[in-house]
C-alpha atoms as a PDB file:
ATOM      1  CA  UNK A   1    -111.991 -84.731 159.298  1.00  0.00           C
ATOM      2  CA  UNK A   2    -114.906 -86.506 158.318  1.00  0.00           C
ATOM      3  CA  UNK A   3    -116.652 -86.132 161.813  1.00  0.00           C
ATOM      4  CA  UNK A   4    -116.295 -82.480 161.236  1.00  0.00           C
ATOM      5  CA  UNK A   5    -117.936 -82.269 158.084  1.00  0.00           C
ATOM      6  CA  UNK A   6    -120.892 -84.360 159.487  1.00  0.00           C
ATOM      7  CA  UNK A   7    -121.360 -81.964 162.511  1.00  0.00           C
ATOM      8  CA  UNK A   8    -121.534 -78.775 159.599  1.00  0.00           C
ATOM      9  CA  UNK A   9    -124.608 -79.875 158.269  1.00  0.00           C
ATOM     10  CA  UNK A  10    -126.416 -77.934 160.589  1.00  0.00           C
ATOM     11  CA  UNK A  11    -124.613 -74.670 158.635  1.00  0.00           C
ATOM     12  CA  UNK A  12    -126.924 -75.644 155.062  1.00  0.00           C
ATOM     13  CA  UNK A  13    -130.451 -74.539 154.856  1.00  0.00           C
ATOM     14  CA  UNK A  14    -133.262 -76.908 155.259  1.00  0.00           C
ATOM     15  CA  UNK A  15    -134.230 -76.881 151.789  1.00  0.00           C
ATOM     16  CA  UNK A  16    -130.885 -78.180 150.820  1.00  0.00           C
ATOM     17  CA  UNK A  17    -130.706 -80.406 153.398  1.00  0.00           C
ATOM     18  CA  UNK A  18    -134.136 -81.403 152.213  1.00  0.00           C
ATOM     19  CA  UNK A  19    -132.930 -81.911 148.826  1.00  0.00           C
ATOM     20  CA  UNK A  20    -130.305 -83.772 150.286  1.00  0.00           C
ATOM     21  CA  UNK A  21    -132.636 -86.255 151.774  1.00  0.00           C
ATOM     22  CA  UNK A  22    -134.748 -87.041 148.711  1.00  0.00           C
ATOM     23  CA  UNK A  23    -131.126 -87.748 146.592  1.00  0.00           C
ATOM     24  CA  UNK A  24    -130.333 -89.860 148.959  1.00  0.00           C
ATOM     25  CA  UNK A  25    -133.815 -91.722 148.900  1.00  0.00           C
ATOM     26  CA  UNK A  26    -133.768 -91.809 145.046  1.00  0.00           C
ATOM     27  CA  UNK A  27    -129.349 -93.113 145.113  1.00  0.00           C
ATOM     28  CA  UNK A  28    -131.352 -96.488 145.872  1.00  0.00           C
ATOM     29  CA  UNK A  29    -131.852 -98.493 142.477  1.00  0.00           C
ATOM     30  CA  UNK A  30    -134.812-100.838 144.561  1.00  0.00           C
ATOM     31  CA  UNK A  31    -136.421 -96.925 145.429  1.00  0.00           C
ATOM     32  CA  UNK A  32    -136.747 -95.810 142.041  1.00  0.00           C
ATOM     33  CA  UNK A  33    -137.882 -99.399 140.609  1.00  0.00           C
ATOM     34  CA  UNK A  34    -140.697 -99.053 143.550  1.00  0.00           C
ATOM     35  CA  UNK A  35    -141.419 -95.348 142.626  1.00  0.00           C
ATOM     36  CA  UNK A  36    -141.306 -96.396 138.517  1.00  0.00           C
ATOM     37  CA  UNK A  37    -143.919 -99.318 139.361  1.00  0.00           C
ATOM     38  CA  UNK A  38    -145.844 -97.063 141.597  1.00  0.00           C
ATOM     39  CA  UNK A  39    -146.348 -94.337 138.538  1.00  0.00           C
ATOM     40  CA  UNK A  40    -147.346 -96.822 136.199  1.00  0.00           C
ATOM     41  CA  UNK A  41    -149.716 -98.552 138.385  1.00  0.00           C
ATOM     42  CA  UNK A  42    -150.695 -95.396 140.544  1.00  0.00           C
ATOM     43  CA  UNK A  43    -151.834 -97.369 143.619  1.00  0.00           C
ATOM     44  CA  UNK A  44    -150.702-100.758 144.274  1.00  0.00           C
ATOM     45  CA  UNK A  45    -150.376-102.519 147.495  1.00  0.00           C
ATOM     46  CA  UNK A  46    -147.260-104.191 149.218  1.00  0.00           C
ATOM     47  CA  UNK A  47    -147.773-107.685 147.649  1.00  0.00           C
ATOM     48  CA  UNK A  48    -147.917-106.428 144.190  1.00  0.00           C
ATOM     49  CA  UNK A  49    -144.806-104.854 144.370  1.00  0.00           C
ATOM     50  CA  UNK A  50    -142.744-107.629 145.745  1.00  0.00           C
ATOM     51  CA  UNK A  51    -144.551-109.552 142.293  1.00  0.00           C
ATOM     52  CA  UNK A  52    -143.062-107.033 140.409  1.00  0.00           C
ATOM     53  CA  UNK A  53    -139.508-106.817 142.003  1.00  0.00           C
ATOM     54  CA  UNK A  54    -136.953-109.260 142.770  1.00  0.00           C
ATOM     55  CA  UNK A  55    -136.675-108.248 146.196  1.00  0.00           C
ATOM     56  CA  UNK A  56    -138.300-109.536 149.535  1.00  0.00           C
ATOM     57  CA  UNK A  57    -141.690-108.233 151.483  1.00  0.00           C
ATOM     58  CA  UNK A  58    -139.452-107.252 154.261  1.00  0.00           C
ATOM     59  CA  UNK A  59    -137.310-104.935 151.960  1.00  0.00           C
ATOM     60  CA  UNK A  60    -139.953-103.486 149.871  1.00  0.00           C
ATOM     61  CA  UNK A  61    -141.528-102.673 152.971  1.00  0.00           C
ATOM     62  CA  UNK A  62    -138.651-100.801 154.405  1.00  0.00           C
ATOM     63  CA  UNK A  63    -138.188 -99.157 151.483  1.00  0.00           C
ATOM     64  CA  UNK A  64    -141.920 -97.857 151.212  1.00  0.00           C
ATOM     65  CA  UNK A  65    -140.925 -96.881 154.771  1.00  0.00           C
ATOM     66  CA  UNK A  66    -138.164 -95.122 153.635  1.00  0.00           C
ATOM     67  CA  UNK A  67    -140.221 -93.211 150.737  1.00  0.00           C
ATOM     68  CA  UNK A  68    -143.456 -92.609 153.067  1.00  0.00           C
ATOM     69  CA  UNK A  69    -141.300 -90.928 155.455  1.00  0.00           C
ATOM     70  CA  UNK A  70    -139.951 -87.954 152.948  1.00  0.00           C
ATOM     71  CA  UNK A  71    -143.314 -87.909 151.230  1.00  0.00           C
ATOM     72  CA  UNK A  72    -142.225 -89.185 148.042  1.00  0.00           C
ATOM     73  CA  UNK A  73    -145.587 -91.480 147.904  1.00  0.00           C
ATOM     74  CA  UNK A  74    -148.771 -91.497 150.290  1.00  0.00           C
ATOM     75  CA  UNK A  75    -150.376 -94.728 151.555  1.00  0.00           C
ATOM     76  CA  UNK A  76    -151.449 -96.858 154.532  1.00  0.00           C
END
């Protein structure tokens, strides 16, 4: 049943699948603590962050990835 329900995405519009996407970038707690420190700061490289968070450069990098790719933040 679940299978099926995946496959019917393709029914929804792409706004709400769009909206979909960003909820599911912002269910992440380490997301929103990177998009919290990003809106206080507003810029701040890589290394900064991983100061500021009790996470890994790996992570916070995927994560940046993550955001980047739905355009929640711009960067290089």
């Amino acid at each position: 049943m679940l299978l099926m329900a995946l496959a019917r995405t393709n029914d929804f519009p792409d706004r709400d699948l769009k909206i979909a996407d960003f909820a599911k970038a912002l269910s992440h707690p380490a997301r929103v603590a990177i998009l919290k420190v990003l809106a206080e700061k507003k810029e701040c490289i890589c290394g900064e962050l991983v100061a500021d968070l009790p996470l890994a450069q790996s992570t916070v990098s995927q994560h940046l990835k993550a955001l980047k790719e739905l355009g929640l933040i711009q960067g290089t």
